[in-house]
N, C-alpha and C. Protein backbone atom coordinates (compact mmCIF):
# COMPACT_ATOMS: atom_id res chain seq x y z
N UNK A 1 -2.79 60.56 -15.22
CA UNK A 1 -3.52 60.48 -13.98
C UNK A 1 -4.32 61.77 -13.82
N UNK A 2 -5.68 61.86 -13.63
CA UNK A 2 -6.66 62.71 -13.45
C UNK A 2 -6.14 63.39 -11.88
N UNK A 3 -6.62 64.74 -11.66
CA UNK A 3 -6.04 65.76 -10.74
C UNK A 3 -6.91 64.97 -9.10
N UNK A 4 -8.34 64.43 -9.77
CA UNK A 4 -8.86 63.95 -8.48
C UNK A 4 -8.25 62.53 -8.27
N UNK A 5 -7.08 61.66 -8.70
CA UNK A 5 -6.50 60.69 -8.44
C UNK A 5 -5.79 61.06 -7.80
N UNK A 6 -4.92 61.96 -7.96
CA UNK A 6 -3.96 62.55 -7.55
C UNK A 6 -3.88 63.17 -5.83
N UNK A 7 -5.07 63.69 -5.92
CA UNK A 7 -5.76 64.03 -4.56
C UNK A 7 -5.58 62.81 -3.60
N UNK A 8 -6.12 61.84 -4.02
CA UNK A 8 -6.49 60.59 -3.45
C UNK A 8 -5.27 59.94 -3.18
N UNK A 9 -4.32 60.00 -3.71
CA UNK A 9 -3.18 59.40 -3.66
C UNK A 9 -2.35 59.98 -2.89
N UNK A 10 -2.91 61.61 -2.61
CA UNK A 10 -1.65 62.51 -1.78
C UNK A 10 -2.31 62.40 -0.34
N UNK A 11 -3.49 61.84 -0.04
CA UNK A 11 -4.16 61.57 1.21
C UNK A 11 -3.21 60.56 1.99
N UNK A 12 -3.35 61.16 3.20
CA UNK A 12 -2.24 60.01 4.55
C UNK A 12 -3.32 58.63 4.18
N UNK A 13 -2.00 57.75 4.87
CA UNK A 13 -2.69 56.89 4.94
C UNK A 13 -2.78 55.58 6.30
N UNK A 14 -3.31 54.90 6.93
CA UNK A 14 -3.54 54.35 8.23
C UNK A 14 -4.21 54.84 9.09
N UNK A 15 -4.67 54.78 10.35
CA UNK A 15 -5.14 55.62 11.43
C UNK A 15 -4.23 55.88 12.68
N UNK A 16 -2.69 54.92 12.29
CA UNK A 16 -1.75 56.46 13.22
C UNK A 16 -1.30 57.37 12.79
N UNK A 17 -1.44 57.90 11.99
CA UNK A 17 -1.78 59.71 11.74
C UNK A 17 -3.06 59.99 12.24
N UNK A 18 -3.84 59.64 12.70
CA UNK A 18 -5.12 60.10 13.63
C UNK A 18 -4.54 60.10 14.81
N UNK A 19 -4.07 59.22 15.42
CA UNK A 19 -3.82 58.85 16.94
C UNK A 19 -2.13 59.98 17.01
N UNK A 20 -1.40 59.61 15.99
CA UNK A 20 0.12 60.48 16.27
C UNK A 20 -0.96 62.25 16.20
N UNK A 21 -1.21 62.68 15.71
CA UNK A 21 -1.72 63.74 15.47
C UNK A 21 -2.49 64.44 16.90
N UNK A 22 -3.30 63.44 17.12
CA UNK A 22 -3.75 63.90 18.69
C UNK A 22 -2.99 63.68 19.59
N UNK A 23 -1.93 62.53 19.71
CA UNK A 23 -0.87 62.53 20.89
C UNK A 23 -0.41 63.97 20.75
N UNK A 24 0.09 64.56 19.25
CA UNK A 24 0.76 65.33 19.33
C UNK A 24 -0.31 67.07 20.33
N UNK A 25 -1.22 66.92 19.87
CA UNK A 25 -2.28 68.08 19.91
C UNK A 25 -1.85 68.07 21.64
N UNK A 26 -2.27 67.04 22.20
CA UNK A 26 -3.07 66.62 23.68
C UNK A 26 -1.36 67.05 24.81
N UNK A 27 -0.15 66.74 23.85
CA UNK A 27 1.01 66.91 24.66
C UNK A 27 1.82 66.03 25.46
N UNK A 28 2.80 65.40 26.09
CA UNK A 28 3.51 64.68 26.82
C UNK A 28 2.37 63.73 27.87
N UNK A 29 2.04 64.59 28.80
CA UNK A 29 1.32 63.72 29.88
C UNK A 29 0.10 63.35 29.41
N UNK A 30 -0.88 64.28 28.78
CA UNK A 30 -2.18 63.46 28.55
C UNK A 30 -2.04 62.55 27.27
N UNK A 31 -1.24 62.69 26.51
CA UNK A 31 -0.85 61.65 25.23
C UNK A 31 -0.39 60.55 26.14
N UNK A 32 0.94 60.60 27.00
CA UNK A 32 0.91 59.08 27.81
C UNK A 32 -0.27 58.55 28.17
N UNK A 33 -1.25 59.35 29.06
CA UNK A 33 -2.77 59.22 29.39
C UNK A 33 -3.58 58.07 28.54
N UNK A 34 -3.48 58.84 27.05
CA UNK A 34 -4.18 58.33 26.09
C UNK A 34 -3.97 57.56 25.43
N UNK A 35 -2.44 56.87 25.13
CA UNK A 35 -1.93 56.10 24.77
C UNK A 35 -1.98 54.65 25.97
N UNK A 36 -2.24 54.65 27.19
CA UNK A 36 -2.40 53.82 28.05
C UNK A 36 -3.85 53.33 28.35
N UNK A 37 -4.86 54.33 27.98
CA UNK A 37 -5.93 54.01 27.70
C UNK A 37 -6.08 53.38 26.37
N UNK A 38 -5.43 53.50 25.63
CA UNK A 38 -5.83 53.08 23.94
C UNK A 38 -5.01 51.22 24.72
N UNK A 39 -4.10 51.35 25.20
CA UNK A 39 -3.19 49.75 25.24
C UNK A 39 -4.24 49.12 26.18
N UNK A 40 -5.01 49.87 26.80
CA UNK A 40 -5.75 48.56 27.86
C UNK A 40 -7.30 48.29 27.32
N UNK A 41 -7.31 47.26 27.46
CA UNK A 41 -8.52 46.58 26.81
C UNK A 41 -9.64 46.48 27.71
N UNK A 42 -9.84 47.08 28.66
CA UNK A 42 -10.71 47.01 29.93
C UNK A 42 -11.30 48.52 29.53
N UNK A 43 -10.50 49.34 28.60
CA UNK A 43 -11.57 50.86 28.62
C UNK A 43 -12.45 50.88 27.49
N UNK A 44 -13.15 50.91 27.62
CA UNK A 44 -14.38 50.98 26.26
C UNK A 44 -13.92 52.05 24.85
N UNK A 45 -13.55 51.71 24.16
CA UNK A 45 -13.56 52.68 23.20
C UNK A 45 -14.89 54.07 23.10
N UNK A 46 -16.03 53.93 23.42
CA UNK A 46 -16.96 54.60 23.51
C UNK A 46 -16.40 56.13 24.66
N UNK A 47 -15.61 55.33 25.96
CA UNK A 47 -15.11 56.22 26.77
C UNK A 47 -13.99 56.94 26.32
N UNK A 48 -13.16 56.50 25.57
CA UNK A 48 -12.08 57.36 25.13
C UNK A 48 -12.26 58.63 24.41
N UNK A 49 -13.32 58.15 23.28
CA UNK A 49 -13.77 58.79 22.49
C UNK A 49 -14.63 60.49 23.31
N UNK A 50 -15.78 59.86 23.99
CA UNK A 50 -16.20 61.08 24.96
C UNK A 50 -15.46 61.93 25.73
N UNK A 51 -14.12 60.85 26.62
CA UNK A 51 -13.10 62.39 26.74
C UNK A 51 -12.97 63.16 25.60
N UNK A 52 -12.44 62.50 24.60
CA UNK A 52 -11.76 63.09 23.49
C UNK A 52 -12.58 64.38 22.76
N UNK A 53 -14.19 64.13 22.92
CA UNK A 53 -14.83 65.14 22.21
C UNK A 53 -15.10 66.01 23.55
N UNK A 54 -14.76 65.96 24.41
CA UNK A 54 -14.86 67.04 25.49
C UNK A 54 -13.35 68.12 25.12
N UNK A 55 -12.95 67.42 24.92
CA UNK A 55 -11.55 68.60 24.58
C UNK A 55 -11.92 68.79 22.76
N UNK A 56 -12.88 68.70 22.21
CA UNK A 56 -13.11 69.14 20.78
C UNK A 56 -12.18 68.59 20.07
N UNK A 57 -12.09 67.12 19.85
CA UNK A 57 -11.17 66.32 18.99
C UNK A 57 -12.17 65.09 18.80
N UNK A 58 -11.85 64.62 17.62
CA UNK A 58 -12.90 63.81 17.11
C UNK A 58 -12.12 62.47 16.73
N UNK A 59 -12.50 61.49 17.11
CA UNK A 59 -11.80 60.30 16.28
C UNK A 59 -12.93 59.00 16.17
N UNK A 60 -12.96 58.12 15.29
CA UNK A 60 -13.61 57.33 15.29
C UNK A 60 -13.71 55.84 16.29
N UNK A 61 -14.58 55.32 16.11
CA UNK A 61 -14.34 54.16 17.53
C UNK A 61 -13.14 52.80 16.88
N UNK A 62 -13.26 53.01 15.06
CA UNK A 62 -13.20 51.90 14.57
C UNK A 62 -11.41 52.22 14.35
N UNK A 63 -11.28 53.42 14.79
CA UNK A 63 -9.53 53.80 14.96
C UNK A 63 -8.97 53.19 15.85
N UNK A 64 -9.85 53.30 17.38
CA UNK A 64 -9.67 52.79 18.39
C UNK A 64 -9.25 51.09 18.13
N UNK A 65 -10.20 50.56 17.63
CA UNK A 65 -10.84 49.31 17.19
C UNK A 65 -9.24 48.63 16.56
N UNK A 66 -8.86 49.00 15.29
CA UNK A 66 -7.54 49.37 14.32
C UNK A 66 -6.42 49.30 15.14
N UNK A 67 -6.24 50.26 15.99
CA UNK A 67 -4.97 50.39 16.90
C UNK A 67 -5.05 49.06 17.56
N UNK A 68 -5.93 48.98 18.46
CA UNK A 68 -5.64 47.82 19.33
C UNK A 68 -5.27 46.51 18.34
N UNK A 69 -5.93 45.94 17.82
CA UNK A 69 -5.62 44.81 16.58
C UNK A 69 -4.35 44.76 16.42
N UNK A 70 -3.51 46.28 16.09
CA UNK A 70 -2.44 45.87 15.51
C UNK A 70 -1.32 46.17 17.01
N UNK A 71 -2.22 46.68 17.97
CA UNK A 71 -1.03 46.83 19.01
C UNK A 71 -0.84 46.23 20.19
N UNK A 72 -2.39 45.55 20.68
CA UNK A 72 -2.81 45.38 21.98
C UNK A 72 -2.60 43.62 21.78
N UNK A 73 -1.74 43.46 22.62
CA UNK A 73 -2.01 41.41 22.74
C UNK A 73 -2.63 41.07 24.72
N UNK A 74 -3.95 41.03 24.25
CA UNK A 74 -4.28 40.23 25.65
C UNK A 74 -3.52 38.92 25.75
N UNK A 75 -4.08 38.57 27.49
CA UNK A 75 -3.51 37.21 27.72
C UNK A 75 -4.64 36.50 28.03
């Protein structure tokens, strides 16, 4: 196995290590915050995201997008 496979293979993998990573950054109350915004389907991903780069944290919309799929069941 070549050293740049290797690389590739030692990379995380999913996008909750994006989301655990900033719960962890953001702390107890605003991670509940953000985690209740990520479960409701009424907040725009676009809005989460703009808090998020106001506190200089970056995440993509299609993380947002990812999480909900595998977490959020409307009725």
């Amino acid at each position: 196995m070549g050293k740049f496979l290797s690389e590739i293979k030692g990379q995380p993998v999913g996008n909750s290590g994006s989301i655990d990573s900033i719960l962890a950054k953001l702390g107890e109350t605003d991670g509940r915050d953000l985690l209740d915004a990520l479960n409701d389907p009424n907040i725009r991903p676009t809005q989460i995201i703009k808090a998020l780069q106001a506190r200089q944290i970056k995440l993509s919309p299609s993380v947002i997008t990812r999480y909900r799929a595998a977490n959020v069941t409307t009725q």
